[in-house]
N, C-alpha and C. Protein backbone atom coordinates (compact mmCIF):
# COMPACT_ATOMS: atom_id res chain seq x y z
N UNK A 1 31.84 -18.41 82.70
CA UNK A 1 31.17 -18.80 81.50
C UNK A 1 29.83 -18.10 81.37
N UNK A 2 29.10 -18.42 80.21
CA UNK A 2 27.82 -17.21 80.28
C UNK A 2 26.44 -18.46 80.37
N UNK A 3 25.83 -18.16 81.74
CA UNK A 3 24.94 -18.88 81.87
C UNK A 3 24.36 -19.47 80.78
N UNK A 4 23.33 -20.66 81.04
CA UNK A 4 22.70 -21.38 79.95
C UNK A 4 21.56 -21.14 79.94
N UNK A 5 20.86 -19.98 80.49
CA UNK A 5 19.26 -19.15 79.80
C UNK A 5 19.76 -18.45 78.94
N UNK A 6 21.24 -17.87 79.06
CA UNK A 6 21.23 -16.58 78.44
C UNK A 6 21.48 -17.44 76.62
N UNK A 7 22.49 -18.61 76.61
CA UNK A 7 22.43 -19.41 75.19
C UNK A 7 21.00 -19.65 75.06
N UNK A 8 20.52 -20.27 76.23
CA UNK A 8 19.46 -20.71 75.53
C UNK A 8 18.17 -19.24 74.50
N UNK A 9 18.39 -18.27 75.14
CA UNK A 9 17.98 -17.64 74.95
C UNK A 9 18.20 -16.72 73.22
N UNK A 10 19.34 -16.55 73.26
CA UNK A 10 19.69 -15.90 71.90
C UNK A 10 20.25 -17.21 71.02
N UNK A 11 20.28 -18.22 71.30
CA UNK A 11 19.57 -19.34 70.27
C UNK A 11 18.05 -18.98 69.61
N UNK A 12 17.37 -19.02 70.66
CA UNK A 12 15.89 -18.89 70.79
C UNK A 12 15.72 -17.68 69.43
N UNK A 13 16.42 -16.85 70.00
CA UNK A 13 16.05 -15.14 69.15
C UNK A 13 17.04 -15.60 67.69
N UNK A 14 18.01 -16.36 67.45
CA UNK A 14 18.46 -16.18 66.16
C UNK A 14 17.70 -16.92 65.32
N UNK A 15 16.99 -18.12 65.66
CA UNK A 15 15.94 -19.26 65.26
C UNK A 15 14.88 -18.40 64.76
N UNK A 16 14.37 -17.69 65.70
CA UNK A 16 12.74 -16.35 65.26
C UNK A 16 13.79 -15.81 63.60
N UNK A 17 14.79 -15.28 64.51
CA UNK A 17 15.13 -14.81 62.92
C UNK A 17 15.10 -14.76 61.74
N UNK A 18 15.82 -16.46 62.12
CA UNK A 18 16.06 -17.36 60.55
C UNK A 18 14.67 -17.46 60.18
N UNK A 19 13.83 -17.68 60.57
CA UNK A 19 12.08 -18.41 60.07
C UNK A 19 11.63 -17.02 59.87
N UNK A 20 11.71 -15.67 60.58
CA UNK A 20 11.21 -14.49 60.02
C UNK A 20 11.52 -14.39 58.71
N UNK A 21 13.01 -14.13 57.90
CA UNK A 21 13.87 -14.31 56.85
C UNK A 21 13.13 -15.02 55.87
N UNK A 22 12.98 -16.64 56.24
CA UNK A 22 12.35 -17.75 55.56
C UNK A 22 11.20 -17.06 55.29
N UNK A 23 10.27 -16.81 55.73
CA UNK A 23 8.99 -15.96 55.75
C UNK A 23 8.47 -15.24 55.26
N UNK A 24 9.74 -14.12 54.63
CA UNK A 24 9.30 -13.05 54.23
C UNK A 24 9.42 -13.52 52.82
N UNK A 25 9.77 -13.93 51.77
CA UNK A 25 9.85 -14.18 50.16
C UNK A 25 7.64 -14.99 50.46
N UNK A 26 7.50 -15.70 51.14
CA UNK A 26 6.09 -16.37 51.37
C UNK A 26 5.26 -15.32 51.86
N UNK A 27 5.39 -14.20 52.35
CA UNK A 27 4.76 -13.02 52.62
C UNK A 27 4.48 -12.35 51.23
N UNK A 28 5.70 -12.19 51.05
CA UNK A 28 5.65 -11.20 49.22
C UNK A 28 4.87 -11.60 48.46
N UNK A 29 5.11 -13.30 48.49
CA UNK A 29 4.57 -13.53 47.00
C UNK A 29 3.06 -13.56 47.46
N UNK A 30 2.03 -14.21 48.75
CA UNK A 30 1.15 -14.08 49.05
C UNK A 30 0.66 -12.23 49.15
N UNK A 31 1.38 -11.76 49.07
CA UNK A 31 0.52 -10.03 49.13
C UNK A 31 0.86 -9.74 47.76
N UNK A 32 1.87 -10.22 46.68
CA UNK A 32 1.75 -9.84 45.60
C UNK A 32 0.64 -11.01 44.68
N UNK A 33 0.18 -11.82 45.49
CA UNK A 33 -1.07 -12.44 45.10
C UNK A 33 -2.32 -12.07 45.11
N UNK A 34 -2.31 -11.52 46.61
CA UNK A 34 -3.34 -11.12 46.78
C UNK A 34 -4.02 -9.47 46.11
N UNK A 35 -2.47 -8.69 45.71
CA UNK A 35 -2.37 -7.58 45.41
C UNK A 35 -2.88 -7.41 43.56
N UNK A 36 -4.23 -7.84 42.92
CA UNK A 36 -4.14 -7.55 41.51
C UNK A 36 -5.31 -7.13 40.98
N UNK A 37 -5.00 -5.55 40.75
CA UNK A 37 -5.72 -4.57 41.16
C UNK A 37 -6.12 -4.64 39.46
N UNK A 38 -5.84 -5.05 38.45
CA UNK A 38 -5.97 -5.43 37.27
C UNK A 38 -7.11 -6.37 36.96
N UNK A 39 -7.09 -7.32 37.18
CA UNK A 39 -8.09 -8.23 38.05
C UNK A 39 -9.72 -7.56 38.15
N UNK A 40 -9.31 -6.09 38.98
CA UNK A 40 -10.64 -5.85 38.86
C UNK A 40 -11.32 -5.08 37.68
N UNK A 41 -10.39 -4.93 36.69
CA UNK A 41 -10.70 -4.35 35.23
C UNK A 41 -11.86 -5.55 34.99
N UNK A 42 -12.21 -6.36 34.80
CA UNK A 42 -13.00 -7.25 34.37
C UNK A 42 -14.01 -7.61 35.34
N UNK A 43 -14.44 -7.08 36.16
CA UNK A 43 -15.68 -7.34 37.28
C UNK A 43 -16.69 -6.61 36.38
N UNK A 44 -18.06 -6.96 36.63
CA UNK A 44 -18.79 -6.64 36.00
C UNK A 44 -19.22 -4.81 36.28
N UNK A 45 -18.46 -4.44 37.46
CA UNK A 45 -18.61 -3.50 38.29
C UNK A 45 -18.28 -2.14 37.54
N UNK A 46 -16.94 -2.62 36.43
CA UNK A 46 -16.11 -1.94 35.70
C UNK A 46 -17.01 -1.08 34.82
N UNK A 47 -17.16 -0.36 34.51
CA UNK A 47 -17.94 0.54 33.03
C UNK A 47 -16.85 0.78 31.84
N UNK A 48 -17.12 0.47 30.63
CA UNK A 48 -16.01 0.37 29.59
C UNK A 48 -17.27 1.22 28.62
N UNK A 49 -16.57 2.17 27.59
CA UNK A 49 -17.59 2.96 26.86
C UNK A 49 -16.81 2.83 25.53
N UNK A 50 -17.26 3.29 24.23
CA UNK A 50 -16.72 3.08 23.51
C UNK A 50 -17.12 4.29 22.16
N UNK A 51 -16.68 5.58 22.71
CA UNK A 51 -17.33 6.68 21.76
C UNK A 51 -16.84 7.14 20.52
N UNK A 52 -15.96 6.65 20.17
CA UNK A 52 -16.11 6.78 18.72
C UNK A 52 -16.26 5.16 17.97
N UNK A 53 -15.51 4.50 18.30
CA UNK A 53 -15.28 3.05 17.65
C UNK A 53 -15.97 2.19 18.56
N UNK A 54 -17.23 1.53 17.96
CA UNK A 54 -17.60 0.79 18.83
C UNK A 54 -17.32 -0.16 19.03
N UNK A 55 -16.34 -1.17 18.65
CA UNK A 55 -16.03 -2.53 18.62
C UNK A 55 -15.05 -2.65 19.52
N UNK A 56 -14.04 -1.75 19.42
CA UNK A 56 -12.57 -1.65 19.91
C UNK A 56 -12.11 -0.30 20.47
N UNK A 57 -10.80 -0.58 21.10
CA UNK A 57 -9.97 0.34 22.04
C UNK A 57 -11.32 0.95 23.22
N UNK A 58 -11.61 0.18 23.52
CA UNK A 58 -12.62 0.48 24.98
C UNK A 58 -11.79 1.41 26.13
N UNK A 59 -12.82 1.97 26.97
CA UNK A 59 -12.19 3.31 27.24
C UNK A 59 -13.21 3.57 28.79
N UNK A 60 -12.12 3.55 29.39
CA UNK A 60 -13.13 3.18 30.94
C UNK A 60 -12.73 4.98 31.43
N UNK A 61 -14.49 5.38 31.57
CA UNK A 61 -14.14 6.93 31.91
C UNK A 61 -13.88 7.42 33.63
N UNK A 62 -13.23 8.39 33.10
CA UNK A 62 -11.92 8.56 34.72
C UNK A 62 -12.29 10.20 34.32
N UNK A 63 -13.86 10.99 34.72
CA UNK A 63 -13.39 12.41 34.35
C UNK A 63 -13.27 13.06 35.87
N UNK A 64 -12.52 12.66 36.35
CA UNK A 64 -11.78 13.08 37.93
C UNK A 64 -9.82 13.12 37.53
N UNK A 65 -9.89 12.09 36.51
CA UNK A 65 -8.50 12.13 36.44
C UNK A 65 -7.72 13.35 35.82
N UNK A 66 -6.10 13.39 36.30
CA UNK A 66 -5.54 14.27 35.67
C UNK A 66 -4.75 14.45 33.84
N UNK A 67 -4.67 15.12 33.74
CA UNK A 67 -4.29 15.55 32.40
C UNK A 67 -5.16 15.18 31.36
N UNK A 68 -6.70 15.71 31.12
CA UNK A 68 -7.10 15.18 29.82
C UNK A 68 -6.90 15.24 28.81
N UNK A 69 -7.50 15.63 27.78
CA UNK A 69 -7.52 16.12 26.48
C UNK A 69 -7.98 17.56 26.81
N UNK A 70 -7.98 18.49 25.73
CA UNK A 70 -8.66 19.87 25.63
C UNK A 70 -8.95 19.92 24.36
N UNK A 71 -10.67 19.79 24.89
CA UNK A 71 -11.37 19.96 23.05
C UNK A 71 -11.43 21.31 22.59
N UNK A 72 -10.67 22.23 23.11
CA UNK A 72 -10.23 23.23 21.97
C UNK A 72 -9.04 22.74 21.22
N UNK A 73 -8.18 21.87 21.84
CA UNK A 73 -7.09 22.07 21.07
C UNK A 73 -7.18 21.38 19.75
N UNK A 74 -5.66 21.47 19.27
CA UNK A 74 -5.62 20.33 17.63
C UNK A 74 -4.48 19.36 17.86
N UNK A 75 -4.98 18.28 17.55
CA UNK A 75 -4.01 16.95 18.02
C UNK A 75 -3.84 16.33 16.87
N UNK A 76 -2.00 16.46 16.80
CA UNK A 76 -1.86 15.91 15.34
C UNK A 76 -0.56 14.99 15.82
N UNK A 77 -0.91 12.93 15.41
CA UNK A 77 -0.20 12.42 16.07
C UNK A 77 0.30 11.35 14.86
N UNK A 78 1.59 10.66 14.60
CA UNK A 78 1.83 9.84 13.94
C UNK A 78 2.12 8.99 14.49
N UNK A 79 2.05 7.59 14.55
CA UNK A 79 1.64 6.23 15.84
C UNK A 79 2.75 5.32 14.85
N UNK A 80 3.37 4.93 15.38
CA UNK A 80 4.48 3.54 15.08
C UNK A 80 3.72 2.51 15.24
N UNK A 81 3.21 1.28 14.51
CA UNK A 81 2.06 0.29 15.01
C UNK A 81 3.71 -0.96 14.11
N UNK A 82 4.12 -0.89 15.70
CA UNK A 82 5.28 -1.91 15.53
C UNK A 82 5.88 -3.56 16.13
N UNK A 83 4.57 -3.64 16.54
CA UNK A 83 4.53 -4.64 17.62
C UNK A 83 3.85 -5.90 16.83
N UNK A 84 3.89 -7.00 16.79
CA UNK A 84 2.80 -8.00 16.16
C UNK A 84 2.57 -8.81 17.24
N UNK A 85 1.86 -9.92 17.11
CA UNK A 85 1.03 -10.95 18.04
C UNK A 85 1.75 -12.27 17.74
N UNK A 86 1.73 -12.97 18.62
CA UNK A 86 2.67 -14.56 18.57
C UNK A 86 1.37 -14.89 17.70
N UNK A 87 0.25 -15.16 18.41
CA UNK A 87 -1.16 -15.31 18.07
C UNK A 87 -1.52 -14.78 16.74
N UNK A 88 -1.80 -15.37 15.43
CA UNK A 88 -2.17 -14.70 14.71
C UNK A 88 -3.72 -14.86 14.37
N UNK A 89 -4.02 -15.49 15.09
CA UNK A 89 -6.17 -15.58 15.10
C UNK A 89 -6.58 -13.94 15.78
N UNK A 90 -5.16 -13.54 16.69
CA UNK A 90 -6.25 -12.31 17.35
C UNK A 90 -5.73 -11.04 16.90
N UNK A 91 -6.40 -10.09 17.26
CA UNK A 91 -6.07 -8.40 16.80
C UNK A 91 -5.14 -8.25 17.69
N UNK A 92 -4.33 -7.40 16.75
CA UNK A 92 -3.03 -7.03 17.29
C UNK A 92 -3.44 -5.88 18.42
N UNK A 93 -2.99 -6.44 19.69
CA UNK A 93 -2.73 -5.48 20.90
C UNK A 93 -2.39 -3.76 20.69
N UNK A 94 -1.63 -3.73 19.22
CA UNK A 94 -1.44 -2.33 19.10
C UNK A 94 -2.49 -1.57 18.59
N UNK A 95 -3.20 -2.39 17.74
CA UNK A 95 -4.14 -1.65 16.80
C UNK A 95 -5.41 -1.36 17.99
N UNK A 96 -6.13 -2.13 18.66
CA UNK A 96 -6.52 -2.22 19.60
C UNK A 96 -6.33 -0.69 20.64
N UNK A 97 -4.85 -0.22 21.42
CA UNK A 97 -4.30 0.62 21.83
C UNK A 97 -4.90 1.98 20.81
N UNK A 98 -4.50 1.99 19.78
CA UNK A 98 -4.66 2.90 18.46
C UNK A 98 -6.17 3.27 18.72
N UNK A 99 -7.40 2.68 18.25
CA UNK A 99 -8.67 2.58 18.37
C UNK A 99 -9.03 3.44 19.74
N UNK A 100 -8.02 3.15 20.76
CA UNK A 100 -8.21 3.26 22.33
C UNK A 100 -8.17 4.98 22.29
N UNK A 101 -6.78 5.45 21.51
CA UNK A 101 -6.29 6.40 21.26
C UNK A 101 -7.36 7.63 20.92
N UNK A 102 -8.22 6.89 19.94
CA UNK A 102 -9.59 7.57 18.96
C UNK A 102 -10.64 7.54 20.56
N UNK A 103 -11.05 6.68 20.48
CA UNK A 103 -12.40 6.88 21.75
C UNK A 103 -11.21 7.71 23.01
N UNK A 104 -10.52 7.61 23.37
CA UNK A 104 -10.08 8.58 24.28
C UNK A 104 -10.23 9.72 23.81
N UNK A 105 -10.08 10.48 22.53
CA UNK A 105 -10.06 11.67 22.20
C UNK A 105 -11.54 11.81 21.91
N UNK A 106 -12.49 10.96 21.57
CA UNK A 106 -14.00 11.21 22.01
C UNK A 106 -14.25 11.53 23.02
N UNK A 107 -14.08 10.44 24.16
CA UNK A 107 -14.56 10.59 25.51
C UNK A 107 -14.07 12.26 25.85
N UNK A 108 -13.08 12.55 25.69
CA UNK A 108 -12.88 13.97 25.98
C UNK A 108 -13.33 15.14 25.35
N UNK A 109 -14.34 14.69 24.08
CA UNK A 109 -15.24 15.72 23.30
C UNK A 109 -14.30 16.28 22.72
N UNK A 110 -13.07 15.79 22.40
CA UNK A 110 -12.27 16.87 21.43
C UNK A 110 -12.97 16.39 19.94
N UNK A 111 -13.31 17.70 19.26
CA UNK A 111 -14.31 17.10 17.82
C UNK A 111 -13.02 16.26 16.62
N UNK A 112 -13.59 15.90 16.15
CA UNK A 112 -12.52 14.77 15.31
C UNK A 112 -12.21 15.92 14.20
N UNK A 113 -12.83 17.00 13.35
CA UNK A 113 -11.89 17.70 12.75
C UNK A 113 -10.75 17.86 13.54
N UNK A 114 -10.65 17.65 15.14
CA UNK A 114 -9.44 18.60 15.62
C UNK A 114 -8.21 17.48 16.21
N UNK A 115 -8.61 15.94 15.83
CA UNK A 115 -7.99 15.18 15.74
C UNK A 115 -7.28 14.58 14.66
N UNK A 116 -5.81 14.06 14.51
CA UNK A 116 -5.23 13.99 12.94
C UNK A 116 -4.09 13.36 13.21
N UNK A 117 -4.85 11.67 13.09
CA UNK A 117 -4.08 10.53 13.53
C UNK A 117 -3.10 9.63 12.21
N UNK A 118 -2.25 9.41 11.91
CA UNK A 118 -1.46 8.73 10.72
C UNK A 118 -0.68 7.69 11.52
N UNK A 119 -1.04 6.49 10.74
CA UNK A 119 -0.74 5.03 11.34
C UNK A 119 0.41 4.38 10.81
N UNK A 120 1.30 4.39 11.12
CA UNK A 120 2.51 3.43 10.26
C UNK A 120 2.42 1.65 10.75
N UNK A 121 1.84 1.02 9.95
CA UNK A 121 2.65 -0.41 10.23
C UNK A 121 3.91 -0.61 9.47
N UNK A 122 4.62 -0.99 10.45
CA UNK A 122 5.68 -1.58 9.97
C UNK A 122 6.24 -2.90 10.43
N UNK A 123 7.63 -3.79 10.52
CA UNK A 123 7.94 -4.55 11.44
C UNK A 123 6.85 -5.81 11.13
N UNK A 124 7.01 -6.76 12.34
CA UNK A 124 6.15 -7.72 12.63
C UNK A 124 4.35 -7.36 12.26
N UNK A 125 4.15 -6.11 12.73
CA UNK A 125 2.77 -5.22 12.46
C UNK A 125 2.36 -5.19 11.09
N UNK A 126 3.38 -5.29 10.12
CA UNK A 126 3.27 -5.20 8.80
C UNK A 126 1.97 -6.13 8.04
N UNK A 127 2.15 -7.49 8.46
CA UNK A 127 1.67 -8.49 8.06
C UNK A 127 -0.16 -8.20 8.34
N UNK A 128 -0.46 -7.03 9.73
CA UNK A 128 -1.93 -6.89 9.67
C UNK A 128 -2.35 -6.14 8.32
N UNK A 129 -1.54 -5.52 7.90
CA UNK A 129 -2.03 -5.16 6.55
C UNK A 129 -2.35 -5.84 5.56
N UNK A 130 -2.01 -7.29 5.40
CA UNK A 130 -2.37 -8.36 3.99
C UNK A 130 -3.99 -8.37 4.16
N UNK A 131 -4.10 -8.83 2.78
CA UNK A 131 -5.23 -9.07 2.34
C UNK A 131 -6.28 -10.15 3.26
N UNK A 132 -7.48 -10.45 3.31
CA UNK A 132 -7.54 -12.32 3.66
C UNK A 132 -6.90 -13.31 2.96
N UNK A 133 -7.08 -13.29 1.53
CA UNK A 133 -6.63 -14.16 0.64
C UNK A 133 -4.93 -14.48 0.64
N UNK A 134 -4.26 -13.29 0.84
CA UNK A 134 -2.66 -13.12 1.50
C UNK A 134 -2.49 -14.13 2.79
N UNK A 135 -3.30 -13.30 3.75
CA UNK A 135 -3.05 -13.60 5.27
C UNK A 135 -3.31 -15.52 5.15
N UNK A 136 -4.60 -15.49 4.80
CA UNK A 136 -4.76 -17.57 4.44
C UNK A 136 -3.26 -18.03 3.95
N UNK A 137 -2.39 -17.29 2.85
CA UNK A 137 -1.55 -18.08 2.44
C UNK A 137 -0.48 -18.45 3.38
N UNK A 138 -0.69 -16.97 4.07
CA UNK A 138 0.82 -16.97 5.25
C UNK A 138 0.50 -18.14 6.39
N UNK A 139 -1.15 -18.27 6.90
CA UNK A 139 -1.05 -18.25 8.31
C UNK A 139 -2.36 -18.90 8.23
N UNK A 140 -2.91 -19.10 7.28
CA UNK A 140 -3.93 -20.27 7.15
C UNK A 140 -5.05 -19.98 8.24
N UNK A 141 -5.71 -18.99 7.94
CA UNK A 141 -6.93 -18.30 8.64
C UNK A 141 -7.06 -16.63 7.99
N UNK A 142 -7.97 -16.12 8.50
CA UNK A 142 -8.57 -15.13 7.84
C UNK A 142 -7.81 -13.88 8.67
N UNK A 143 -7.57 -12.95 8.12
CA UNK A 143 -6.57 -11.83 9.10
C UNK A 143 -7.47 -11.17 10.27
N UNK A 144 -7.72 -11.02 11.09
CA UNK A 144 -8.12 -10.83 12.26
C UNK A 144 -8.25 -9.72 12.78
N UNK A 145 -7.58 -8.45 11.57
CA UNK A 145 -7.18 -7.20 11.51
C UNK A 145 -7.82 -6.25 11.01
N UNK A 146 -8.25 -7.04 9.93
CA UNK A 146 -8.98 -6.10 8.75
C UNK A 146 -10.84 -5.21 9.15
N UNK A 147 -11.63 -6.21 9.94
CA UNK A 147 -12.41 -5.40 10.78
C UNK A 147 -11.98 -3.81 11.42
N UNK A 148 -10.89 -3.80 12.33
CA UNK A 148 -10.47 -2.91 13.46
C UNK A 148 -9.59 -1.93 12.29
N UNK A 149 -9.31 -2.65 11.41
CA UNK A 149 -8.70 -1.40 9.90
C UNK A 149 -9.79 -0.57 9.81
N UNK A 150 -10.57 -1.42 9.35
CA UNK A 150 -12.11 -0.31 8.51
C UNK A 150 -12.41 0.42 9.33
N UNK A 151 -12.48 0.05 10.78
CA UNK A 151 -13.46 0.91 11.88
C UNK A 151 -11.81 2.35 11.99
N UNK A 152 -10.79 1.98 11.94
CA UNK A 152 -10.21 3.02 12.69
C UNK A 152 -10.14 3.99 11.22
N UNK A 153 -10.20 3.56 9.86
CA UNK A 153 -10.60 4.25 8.61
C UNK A 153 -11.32 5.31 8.59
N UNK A 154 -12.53 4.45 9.31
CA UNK A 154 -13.56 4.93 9.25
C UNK A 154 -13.93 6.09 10.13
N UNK A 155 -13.26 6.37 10.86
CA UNK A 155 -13.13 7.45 12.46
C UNK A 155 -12.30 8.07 12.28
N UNK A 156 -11.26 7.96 10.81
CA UNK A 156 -10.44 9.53 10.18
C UNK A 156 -9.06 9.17 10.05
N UNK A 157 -9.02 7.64 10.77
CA UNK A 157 -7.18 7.34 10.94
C UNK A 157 -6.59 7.46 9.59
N UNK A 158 -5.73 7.78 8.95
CA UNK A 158 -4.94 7.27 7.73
C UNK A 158 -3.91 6.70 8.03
N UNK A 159 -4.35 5.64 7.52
CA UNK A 159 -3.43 4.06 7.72
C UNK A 159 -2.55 3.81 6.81
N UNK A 160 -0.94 3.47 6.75
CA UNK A 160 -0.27 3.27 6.21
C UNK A 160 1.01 2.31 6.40
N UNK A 161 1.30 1.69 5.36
CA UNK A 161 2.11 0.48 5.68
C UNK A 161 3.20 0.24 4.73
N UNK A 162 4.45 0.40 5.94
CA UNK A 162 5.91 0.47 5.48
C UNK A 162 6.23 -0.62 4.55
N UNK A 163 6.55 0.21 2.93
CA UNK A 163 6.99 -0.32 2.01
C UNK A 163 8.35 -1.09 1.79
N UNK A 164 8.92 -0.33 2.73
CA UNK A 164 10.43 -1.47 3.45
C UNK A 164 10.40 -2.87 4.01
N UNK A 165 9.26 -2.59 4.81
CA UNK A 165 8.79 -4.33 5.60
C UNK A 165 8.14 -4.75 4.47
N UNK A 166 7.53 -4.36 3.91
CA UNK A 166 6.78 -5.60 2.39
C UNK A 166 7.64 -5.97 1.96
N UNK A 167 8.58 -5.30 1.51
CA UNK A 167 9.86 -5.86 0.69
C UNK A 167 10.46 -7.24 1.33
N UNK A 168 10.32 -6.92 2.61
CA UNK A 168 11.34 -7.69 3.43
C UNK A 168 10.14 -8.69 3.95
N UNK A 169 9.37 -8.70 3.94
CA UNK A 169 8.22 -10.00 4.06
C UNK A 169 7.59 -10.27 2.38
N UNK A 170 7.98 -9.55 1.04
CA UNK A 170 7.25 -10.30 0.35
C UNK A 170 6.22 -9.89 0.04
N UNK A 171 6.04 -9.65 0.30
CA UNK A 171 4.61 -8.69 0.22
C UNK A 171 4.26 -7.71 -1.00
N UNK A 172 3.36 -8.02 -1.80
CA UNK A 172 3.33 -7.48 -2.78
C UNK A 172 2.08 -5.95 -2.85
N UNK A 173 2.38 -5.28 -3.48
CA UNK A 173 1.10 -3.92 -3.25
C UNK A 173 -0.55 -4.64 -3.24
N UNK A 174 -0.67 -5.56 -4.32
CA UNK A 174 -1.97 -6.75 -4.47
C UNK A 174 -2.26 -7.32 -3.60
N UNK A 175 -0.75 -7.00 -2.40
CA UNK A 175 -1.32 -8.07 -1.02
C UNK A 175 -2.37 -7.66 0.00
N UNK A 176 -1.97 -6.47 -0.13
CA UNK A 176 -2.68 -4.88 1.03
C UNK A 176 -4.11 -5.35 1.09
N UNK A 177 -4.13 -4.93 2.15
CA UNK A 177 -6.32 -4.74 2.25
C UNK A 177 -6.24 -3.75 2.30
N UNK A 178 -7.87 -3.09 1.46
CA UNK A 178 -8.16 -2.23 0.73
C UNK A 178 -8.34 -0.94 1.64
N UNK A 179 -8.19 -0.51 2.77
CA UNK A 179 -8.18 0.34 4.08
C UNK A 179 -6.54 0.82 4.31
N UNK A 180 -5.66 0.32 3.79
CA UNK A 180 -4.40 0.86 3.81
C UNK A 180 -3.43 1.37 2.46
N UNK A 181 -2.53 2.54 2.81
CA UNK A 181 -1.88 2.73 1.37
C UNK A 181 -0.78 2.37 1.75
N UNK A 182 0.27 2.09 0.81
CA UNK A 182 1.50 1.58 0.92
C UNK A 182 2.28 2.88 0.36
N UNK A 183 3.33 3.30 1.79
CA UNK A 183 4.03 4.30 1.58
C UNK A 183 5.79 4.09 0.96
N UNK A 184 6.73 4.69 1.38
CA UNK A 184 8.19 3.92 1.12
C UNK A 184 8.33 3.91 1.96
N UNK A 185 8.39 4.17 3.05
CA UNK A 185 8.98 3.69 4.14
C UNK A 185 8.75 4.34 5.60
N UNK A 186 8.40 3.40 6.86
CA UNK A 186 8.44 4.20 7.63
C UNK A 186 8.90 5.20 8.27
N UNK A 187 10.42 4.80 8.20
CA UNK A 187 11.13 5.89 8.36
C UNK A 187 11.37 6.95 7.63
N UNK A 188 10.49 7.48 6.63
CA UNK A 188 10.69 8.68 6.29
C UNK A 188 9.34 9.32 6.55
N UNK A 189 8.25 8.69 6.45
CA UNK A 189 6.95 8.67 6.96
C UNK A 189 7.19 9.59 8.50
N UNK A 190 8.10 8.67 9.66
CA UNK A 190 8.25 9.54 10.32
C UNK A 190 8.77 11.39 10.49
N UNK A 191 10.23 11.10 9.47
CA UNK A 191 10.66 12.63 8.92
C UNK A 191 9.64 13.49 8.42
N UNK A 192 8.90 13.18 7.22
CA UNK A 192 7.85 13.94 7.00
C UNK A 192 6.86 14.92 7.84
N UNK A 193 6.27 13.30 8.72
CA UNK A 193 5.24 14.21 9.24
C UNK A 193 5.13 14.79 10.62
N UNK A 194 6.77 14.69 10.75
CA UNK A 194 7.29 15.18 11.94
C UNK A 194 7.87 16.62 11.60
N UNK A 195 7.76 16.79 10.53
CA UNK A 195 8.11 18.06 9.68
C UNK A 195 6.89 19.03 10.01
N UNK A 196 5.40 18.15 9.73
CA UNK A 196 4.14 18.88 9.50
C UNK A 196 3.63 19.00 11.32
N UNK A 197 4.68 19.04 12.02
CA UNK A 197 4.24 19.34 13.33
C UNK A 197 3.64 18.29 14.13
N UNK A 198 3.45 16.59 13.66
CA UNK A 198 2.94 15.41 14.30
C UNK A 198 3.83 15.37 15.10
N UNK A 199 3.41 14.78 17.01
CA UNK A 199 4.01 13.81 17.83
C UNK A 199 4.34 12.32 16.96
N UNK A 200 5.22 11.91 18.01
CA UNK A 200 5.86 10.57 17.83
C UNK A 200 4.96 9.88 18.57
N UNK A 201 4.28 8.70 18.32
CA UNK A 201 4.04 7.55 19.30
C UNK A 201 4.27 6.16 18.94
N UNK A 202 4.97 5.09 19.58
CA UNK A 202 5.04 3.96 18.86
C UNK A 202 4.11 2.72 20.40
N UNK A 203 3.29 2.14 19.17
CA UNK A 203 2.80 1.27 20.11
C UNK A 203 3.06 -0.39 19.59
């Protein structure tokens, strides 16, 4: 028969096992706790700049990092702004991104003649385009949007908002705030100015 150190023994070692096993999901989640390197975006330590738009799309400078901009070149981009907010008190996460888009191409000194940004809302995104007086009727508060409109206006964006989604929300041309034009549709918006040599981006 096989002695009783030697059971006792690889008992012993399958037991370590099982509790190593047990162990490791309580390892993970404690190092993926401890691991949130995001976290330190908000220490006061962080530097956030904001060179063209000062309100929004903040822009933490990295000039060590790879692939910048090149302010010789010409950057001509058409942005899908297709995303909306559960939240309708706050600015939409995309428009926000968009803004980000503009001070990134500051921070890199590319001059804004040589930037040539066109904004489609469409989708859920649609609705940042209403008026205040609109937005109160929908959602009973003031649109939350229309600030971060003017400023990205105002820094060269041309903003535009899919005449397909109005249709389909209701939305009348009287509804628009005064920072956006109402096109026919995004999707041809895209054909177009994908014609005139614009990238695709949808945020």
């Amino acid at each position: 028969g096989i002695p009783m150190p030697m059971k006792f023994s690889h008992g012993g070692a399958l037991a370590c096992a099982l509790c190593a096993l047990l162990m490791l999901p309580l390892q993970s989640m404690a190092a993926s706790a401890g691991d949130q390197p995001a976290k330190a975006a908000t220490t006061p330590d962080t530097t956030w700049v904001y060179p063209v738009i000062k309100d929004f799309g903040r822009v933490h400078p990295r000039p060590d990092a790879a692939v910048q901009p090149d302010p010789n070149a010409d950057y001509k981009v058409i942005v899908d702004v297709v995303h909306g907010n559960k939240d309708r008190h706050e600015v939409l996460g995309s428009l926000q991104r968009l803004a980000r888009i503009v001070n990134l191409m500051g921070y890199a000194r590319v001059p804004p003649s040589q930037v040539h940004i066109v904004a489609v809302l469409e989708g859920e995104a649609a609705y940042a385009a209403a008026s205040n007086a609109e937005y109160r009727k929908l959602f009973k508060t003031d649109n939350p949007n229309l600030p971060i409109l003017h400023a990205l206006k105002q820094a060269g964006v041309r903003l535009l908002v899919c005449g397909q989604a109005m249709a389909e929300m209701h939305l009348q041309d009287r509804d628009v705030g005064p920072d956006i034009t109402v096109s026919l549709s995004a999707l041809s918006d895209f054909v177009v100015y994908g014609q005139r040599g614009y990238s695709y981006l949808q945020l």
